[in-house]
C-alpha atoms as a PDB file:
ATOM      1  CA  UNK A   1     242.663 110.006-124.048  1.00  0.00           C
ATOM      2  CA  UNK A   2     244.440 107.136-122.445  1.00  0.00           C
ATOM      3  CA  UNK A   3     243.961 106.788-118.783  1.00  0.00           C
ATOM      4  CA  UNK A   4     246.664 107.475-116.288  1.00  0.00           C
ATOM      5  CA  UNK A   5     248.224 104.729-115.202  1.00  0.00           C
ATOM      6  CA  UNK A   6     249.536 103.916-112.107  1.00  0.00           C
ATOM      7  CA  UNK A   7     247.691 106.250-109.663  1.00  0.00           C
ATOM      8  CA  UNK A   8     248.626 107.908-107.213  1.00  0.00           C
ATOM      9  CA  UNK A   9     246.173 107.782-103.606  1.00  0.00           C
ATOM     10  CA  UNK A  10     247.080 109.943-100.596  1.00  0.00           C
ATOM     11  CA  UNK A  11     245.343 109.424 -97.388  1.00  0.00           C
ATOM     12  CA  UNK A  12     246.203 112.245 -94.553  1.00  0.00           C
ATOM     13  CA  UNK A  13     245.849 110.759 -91.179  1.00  0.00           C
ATOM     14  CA  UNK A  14     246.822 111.563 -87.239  1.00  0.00           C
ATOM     15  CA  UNK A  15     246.350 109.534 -84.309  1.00  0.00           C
ATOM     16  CA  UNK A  16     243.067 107.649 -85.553  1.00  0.00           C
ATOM     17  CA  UNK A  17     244.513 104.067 -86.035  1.00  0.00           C
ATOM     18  CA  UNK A  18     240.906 102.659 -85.694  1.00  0.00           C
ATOM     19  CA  UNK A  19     239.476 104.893 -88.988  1.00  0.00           C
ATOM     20  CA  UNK A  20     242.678 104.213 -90.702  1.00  0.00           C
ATOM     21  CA  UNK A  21     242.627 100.434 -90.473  1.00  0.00           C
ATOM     22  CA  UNK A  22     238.267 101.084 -92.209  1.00  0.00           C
ATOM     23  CA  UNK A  23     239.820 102.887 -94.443  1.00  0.00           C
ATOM     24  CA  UNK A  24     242.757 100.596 -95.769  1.00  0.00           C
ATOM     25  CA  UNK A  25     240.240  97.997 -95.504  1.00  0.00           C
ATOM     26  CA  UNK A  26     238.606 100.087 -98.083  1.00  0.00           C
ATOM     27  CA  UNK A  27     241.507 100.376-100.358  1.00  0.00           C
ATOM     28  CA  UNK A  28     242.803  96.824 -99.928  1.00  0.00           C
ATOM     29  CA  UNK A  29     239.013  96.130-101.958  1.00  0.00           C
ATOM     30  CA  UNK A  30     239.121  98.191-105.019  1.00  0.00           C
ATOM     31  CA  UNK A  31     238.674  96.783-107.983  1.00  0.00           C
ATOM     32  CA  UNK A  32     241.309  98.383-109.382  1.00  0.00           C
ATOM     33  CA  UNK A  33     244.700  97.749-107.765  1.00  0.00           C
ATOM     34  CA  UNK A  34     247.099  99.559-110.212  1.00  0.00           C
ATOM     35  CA  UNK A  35     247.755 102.404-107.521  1.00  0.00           C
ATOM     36  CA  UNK A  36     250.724 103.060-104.706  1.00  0.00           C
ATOM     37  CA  UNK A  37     249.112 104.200-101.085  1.00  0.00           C
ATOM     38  CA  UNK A  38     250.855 107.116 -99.565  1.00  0.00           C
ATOM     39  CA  UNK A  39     249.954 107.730 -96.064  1.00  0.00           C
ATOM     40  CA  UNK A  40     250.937 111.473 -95.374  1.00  0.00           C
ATOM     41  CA  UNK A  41     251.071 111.647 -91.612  1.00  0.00           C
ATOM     42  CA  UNK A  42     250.980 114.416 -89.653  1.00  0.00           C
ATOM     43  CA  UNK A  43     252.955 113.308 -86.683  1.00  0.00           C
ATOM     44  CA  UNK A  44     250.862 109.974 -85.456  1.00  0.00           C
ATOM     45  CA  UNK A  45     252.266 107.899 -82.373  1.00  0.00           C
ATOM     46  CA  UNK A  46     253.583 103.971 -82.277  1.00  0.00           C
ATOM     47  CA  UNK A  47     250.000 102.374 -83.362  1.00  0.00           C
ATOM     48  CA  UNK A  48     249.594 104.017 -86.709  1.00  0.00           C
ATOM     49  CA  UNK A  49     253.492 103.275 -86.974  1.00  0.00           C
ATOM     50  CA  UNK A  50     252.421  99.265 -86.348  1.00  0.00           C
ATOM     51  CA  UNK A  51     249.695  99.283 -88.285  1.00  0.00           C
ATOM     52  CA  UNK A  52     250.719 100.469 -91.159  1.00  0.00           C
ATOM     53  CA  UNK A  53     253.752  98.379 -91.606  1.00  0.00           C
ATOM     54  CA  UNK A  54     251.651  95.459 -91.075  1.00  0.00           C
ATOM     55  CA  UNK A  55     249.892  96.575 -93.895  1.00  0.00           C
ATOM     56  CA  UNK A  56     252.735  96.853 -95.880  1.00  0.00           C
ATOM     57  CA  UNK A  57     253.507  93.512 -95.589  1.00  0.00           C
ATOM     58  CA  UNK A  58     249.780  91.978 -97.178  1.00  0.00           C
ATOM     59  CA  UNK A  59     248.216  94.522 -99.398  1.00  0.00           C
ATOM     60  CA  UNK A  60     247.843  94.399-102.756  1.00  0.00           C
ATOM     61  CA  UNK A  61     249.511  97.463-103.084  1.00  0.00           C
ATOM     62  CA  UNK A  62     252.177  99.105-102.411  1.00  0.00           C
ATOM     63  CA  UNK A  63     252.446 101.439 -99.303  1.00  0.00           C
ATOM     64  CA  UNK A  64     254.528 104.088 -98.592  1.00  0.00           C
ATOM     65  CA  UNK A  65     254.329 106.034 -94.803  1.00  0.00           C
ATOM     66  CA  UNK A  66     255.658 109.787 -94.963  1.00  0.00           C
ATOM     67  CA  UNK A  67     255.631 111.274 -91.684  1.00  0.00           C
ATOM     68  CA  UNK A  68     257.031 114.074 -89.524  1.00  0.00           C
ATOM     69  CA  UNK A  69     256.997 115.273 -86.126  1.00  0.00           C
ATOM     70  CA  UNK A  70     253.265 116.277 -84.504  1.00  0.00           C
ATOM     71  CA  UNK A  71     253.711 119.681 -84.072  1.00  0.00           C
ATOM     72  CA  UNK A  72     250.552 120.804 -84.082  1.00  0.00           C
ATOM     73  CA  UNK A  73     247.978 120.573 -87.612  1.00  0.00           C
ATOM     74  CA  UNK A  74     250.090 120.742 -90.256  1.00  0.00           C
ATOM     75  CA  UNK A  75     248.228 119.064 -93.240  1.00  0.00           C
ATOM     76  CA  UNK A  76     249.553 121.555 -95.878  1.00  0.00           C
ATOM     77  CA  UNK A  77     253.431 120.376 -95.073  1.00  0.00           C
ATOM     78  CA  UNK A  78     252.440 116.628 -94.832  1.00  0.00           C
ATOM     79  CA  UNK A  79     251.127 116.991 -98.231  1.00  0.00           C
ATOM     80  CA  UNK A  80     253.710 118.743 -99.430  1.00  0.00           C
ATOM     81  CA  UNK A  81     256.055 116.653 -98.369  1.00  0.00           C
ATOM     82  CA  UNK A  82     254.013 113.540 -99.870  1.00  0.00           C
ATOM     83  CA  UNK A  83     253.893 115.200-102.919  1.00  0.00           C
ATOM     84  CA  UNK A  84     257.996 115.400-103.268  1.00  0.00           C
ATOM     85  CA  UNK A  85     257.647 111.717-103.168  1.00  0.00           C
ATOM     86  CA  UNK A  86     255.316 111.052-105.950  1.00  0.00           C
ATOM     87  CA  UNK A  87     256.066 110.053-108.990  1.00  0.00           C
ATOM     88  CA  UNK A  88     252.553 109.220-110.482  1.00  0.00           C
ATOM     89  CA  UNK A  89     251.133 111.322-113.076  1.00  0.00           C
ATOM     90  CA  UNK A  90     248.044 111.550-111.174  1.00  0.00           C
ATOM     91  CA  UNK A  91     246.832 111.800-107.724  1.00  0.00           C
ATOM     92  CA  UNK A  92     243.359 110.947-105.719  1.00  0.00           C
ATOM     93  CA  UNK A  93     243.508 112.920-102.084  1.00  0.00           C
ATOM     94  CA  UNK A  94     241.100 111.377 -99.531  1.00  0.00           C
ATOM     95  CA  UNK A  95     241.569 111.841 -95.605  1.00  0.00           C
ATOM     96  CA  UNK A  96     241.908 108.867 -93.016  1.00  0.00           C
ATOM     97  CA  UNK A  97     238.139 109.223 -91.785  1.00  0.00           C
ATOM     98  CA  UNK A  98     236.816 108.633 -95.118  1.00  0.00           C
ATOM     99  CA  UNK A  99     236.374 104.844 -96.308  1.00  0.00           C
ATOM    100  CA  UNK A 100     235.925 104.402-100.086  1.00  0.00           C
ATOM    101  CA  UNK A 101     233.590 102.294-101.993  1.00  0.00           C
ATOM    102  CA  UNK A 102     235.482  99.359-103.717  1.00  0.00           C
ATOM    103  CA  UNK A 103     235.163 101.161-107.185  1.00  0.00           C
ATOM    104  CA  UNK A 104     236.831 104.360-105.774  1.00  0.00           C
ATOM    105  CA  UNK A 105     239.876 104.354-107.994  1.00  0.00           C
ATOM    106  CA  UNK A 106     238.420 102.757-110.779  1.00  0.00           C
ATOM    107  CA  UNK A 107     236.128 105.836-111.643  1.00  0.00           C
ATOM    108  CA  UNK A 108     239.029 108.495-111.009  1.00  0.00           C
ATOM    109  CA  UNK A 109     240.856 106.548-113.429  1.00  0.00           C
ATOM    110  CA  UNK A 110     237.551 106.093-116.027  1.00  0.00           C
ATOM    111  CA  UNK A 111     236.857 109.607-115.334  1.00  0.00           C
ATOM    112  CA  UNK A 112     240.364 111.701-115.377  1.00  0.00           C
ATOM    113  CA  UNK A 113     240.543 114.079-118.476  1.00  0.00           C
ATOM    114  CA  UNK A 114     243.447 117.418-118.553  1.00  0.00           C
ATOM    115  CA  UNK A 115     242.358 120.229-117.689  1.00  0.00           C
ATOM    116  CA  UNK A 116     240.146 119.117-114.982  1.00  0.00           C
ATOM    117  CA  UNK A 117     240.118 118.064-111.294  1.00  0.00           C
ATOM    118  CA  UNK A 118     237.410 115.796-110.114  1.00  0.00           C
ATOM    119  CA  UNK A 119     235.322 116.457-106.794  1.00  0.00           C
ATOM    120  CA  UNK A 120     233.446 113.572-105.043  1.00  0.00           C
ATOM    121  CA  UNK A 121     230.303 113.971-102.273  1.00  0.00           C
ATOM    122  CA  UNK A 122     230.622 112.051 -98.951  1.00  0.00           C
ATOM    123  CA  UNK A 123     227.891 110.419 -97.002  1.00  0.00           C
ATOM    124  CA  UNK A 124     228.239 111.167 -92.857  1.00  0.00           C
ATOM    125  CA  UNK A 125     228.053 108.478 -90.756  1.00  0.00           C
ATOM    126  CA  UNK A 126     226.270 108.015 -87.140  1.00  0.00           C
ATOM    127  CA  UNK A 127     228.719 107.965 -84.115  1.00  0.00           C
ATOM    128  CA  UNK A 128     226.778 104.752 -83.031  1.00  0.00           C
ATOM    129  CA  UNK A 129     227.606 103.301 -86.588  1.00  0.00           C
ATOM    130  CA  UNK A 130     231.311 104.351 -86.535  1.00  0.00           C
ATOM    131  CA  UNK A 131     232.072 102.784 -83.061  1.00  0.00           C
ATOM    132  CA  UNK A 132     230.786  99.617 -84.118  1.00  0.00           C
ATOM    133  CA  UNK A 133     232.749  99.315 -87.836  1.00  0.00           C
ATOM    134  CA  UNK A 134     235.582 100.355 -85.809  1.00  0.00           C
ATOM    135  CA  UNK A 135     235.460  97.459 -83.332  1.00  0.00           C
ATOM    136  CA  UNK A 136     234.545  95.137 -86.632  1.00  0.00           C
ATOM    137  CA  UNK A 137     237.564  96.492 -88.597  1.00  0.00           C
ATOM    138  CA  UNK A 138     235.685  96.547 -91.822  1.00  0.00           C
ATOM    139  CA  UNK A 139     232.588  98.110 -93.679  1.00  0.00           C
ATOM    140  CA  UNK A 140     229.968  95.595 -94.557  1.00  0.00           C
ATOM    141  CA  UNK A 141     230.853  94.016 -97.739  1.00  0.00           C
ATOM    142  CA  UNK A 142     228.037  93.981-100.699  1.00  0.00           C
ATOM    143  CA  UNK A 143     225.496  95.261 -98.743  1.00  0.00           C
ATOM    144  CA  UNK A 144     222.052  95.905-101.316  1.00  0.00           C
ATOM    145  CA  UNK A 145     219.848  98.853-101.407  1.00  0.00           C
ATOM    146  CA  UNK A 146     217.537  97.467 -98.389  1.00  0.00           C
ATOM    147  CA  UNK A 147     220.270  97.254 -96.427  1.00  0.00           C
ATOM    148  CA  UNK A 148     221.633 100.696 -96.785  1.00  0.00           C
ATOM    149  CA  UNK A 149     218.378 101.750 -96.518  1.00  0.00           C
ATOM    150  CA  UNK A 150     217.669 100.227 -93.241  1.00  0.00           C
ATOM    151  CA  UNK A 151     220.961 102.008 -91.995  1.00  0.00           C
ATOM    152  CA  UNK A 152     218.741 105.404 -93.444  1.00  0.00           C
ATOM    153  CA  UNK A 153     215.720 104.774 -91.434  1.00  0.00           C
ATOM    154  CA  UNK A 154     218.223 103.728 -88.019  1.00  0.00           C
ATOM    155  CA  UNK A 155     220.049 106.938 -88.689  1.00  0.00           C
ATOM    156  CA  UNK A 156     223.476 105.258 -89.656  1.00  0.00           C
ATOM    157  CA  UNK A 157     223.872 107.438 -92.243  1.00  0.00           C
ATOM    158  CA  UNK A 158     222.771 110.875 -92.762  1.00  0.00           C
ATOM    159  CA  UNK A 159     221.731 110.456 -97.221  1.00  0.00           C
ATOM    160  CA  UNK A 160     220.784 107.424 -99.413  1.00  0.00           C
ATOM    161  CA  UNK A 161     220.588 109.248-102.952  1.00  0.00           C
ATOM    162  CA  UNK A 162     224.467 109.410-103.374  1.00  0.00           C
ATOM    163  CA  UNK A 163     223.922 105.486-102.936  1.00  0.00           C
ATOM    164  CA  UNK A 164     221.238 105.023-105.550  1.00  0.00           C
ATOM    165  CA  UNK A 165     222.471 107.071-108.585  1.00  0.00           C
ATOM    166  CA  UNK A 166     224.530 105.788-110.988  1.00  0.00           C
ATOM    167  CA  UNK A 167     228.397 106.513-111.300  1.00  0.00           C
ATOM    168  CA  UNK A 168     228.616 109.691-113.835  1.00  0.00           C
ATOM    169  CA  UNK A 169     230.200 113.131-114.359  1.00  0.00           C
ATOM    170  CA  UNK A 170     228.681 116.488-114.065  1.00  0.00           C
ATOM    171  CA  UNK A 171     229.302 119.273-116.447  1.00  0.00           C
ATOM    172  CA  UNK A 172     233.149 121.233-116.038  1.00  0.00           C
ATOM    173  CA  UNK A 173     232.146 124.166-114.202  1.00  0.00           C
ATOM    174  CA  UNK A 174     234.544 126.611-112.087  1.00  0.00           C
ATOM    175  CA  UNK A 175     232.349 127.036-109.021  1.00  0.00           C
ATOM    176  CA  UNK A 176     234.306 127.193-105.632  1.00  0.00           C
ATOM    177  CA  UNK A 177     231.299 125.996-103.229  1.00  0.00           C
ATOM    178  CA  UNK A 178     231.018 122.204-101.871  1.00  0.00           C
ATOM    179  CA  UNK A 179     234.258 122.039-102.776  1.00  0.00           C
ATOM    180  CA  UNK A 180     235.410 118.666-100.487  1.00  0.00           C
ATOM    181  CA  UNK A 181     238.725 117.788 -99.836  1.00  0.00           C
ATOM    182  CA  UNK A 182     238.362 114.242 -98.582  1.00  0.00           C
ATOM    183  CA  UNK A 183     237.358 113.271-102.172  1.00  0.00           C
ATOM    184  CA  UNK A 184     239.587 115.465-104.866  1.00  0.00           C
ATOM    185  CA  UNK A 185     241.818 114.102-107.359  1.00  0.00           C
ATOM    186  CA  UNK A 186     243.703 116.023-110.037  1.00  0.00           C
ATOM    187  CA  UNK A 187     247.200 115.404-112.649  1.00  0.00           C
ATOM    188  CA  UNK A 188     250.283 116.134-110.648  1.00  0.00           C
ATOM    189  CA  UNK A 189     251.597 118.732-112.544  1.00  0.00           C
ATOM    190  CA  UNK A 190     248.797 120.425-111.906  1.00  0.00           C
ATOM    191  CA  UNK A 191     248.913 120.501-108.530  1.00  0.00           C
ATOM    192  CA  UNK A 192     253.203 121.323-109.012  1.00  0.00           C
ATOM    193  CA  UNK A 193     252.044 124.125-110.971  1.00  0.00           C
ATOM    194  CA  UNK A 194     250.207 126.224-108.442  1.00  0.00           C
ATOM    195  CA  UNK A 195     252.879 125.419-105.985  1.00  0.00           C
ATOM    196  CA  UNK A 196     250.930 122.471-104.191  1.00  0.00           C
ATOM    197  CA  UNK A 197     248.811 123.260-100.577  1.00  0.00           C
ATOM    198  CA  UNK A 198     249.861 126.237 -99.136  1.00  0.00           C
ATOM    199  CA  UNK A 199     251.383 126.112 -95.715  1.00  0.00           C
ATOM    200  CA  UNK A 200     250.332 129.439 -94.379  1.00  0.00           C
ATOM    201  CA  UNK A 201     247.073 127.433 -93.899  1.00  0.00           C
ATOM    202  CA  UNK A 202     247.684 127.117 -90.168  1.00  0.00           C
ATOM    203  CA  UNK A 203     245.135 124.609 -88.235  1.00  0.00           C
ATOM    204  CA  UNK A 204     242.129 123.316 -89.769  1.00  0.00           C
ATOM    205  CA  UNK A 205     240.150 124.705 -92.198  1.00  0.00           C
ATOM    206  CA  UNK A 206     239.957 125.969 -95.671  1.00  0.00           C
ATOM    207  CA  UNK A 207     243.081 124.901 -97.012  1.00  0.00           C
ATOM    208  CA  UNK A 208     241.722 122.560 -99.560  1.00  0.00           C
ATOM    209  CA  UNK A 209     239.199 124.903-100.900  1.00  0.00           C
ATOM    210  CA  UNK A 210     242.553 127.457-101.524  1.00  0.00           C
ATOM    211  CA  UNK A 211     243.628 124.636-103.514  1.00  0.00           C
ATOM    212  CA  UNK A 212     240.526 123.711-105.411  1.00  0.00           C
ATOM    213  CA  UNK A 213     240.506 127.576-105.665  1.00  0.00           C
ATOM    214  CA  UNK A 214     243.958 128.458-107.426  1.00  0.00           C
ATOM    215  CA  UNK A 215     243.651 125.213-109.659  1.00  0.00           C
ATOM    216  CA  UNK A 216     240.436 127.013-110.705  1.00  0.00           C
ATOM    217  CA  UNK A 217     242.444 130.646-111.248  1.00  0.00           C
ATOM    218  CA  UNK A 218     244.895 128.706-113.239  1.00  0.00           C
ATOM    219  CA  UNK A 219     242.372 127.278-115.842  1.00  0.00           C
ATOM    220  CA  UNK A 220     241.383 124.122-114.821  1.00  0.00           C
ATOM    221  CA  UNK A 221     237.854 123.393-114.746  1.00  0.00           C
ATOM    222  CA  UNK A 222     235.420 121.324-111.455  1.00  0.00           C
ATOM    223  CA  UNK A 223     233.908 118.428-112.177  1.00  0.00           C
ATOM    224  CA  UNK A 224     231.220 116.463-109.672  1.00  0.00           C
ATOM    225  CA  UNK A 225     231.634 112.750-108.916  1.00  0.00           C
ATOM    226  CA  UNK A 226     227.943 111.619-108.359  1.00  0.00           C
ATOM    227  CA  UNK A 227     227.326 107.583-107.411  1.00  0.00           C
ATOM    228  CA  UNK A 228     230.563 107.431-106.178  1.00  0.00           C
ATOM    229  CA  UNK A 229     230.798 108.888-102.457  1.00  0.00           C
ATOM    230  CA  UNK A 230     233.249 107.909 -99.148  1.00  0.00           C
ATOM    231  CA  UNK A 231     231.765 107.563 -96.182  1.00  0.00           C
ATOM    232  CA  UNK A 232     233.159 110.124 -93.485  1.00  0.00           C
ATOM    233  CA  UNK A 233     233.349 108.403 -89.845  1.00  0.00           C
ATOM    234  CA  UNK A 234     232.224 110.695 -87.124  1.00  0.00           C
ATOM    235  CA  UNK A 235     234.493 112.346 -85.202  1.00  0.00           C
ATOM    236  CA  UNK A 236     234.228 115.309 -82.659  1.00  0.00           C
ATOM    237  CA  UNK A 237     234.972 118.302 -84.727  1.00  0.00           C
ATOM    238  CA  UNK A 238     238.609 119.936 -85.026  1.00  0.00           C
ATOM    239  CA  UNK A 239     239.473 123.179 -82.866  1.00  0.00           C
ATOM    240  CA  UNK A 240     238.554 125.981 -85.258  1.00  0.00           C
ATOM    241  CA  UNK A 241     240.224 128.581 -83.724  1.00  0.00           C
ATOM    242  CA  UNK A 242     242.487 129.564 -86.702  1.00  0.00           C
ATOM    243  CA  UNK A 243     239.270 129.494 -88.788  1.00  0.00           C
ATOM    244  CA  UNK A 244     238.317 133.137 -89.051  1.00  0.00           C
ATOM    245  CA  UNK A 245     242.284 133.534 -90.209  1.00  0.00           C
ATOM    246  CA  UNK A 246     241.925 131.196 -92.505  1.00  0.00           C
ATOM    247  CA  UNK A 247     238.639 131.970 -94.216  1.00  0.00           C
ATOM    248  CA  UNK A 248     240.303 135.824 -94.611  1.00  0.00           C
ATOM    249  CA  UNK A 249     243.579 134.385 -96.602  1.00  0.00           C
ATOM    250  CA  UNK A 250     241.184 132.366 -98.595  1.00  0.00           C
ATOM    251  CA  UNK A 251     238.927 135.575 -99.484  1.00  0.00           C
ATOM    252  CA  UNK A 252     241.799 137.210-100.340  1.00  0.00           C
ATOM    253  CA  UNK A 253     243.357 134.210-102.650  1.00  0.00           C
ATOM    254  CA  UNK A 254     239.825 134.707-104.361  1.00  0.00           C
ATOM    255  CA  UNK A 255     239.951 138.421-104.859  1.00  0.00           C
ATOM    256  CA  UNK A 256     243.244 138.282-106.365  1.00  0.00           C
ATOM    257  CA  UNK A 257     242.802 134.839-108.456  1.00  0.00           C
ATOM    258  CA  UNK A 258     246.224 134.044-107.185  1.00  0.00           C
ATOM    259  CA  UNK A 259     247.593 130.877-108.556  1.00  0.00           C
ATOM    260  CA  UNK A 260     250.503 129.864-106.404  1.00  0.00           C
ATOM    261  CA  UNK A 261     250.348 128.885-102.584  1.00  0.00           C
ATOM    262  CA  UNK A 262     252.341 131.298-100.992  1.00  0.00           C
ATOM    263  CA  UNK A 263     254.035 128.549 -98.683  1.00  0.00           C
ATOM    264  CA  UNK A 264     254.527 125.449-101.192  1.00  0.00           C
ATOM    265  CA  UNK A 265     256.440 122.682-102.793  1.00  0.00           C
ATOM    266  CA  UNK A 266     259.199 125.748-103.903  1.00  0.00           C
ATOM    267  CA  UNK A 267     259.893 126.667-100.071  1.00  0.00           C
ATOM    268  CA  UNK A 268     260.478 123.440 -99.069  1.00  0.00           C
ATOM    269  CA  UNK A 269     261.917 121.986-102.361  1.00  0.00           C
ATOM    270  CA  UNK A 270     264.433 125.014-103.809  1.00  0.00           C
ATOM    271  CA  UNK A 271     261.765 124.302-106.438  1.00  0.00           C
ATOM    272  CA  UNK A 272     263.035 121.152-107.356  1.00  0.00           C
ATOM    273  CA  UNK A 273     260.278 118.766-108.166  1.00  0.00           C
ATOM    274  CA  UNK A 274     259.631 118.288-111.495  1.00  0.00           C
END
């Protein structure tokens, strides 16, 4: 099957200029540039605003900024909205804490097959660790085994394996668990079909596993990155107070193998998207 071609890469971000200039240091050194960056942003003030149309101007790339109002954590709509601008047949979704290796895009592309959606594995880093790439701007740039392993045994990073295997594919499977979403990719019109994220996914939590989980109940199959991992900056964690809300609608999105978000790309759209 021929390879999709150009890609589409959507980063979510809010107010965390620092980990977004890592992480379009990240992008800005793949070794495959045939993509369009579209920073969904969910509300961020003047600095991500700066930053990211100086970016605009030098990457290899092109960039695109969708934004709305901060209103409070509203991922789902940013997305949504991001995905009304898209015209790419397919679509990697990452987050703006999570820095990609420089062959990130390359092994979507190598890798992307109908009927499937591809999951990748992150590798946490040390708050220590993060503080100091963020003040440096950049990863470290073709750094060998020792090295990462050294960053192991100063507790820089919390796994080396993910780091030593080789890029490869697991085996389609349609199991829910481990399901990450700042490593997913999947065809668009996939992702159109089940109606995109599903806005009544208020706050954080869960609303990319309700994704993973209707593409699932609407045939596609999982399939596990492995070699290929981003590494997650720390961060304090999010307010989980809408969790126990959330983790309910999910249970009940898995009882019923319901295949469209209930709060999508139709509200929003009048359904027109194709």
């Amino acid at each position: 099957m021929t390879p999709p071609k150009p890609i589409a890469v959507v980063v979510s971000t809010y107010n965390k200029p620092e980990y977004l200039r890592l992480v379009l240091n990240g992008f800005e050194q793949q070794t495959d540039n045939n993509f369009v960056l579209y920073i969904a942003d969910d509300g961020s003030g003047e600095e991500t605003r700066r930053l990211v149309e100086k970016s605009q101007a030098r990457f290899p790339v092109p960039i695109r900024h969708i934004r709305h109002e901060d209103r409070g954590f509203r991922k789902c709509r940013i997305h949504n909205r991001t995905l009304l601008e898209i015209q790419e047949d397919y679509i990697i979704f990452t987050d703006g804490d999570c820095v990609p290796l420089p062959a990130m895009v390359a092994t979507h592309r190598k890798y992307a097959v109908k009927g499937c959606f591809l999951s990748g594995g992150r590798i946490l880093l040390s708050r220590a660790w993060t503080n100091k790439l963020c003040k440096a701007g950049k990863m470290p740039e073709h750094l060998p085994v020792t090295g990462w392993l050294r960053h192991r045994l100063h507790g820089n990073i919390n796994r080396l394996l993910p780091l030593m295997l080789p890029i490869s594919l697991g085996r389609p499977h349609v199991r829910l668990k481990g399901i990450r979403g700042c490593h997913l990719s999947c065809w668009r019109e996939d992702v159109i079909h089940v109606n995109g994220f599903d806005e009544s996914f208020e706050g954080w939590g869960r609303e990319d596993s309700d994704l993973a989980a209707r593409l699932l109940h609407a045939g596609m199959q999982r399939r596990n990155l492995r070699g290929m991992p981003v590494f997650h900056l720390w961060h304090e964690e999010e307010s989980r107070h809408r969790l126990d809300t959330n983790d309910d609608m999910l249970e009940q999105c898995l009882d019923t193998k319901r295949t469209k978000a209930l709060k999508g790309l139709d509200e929003i759209s009048g359904g027109n998207h194709g």
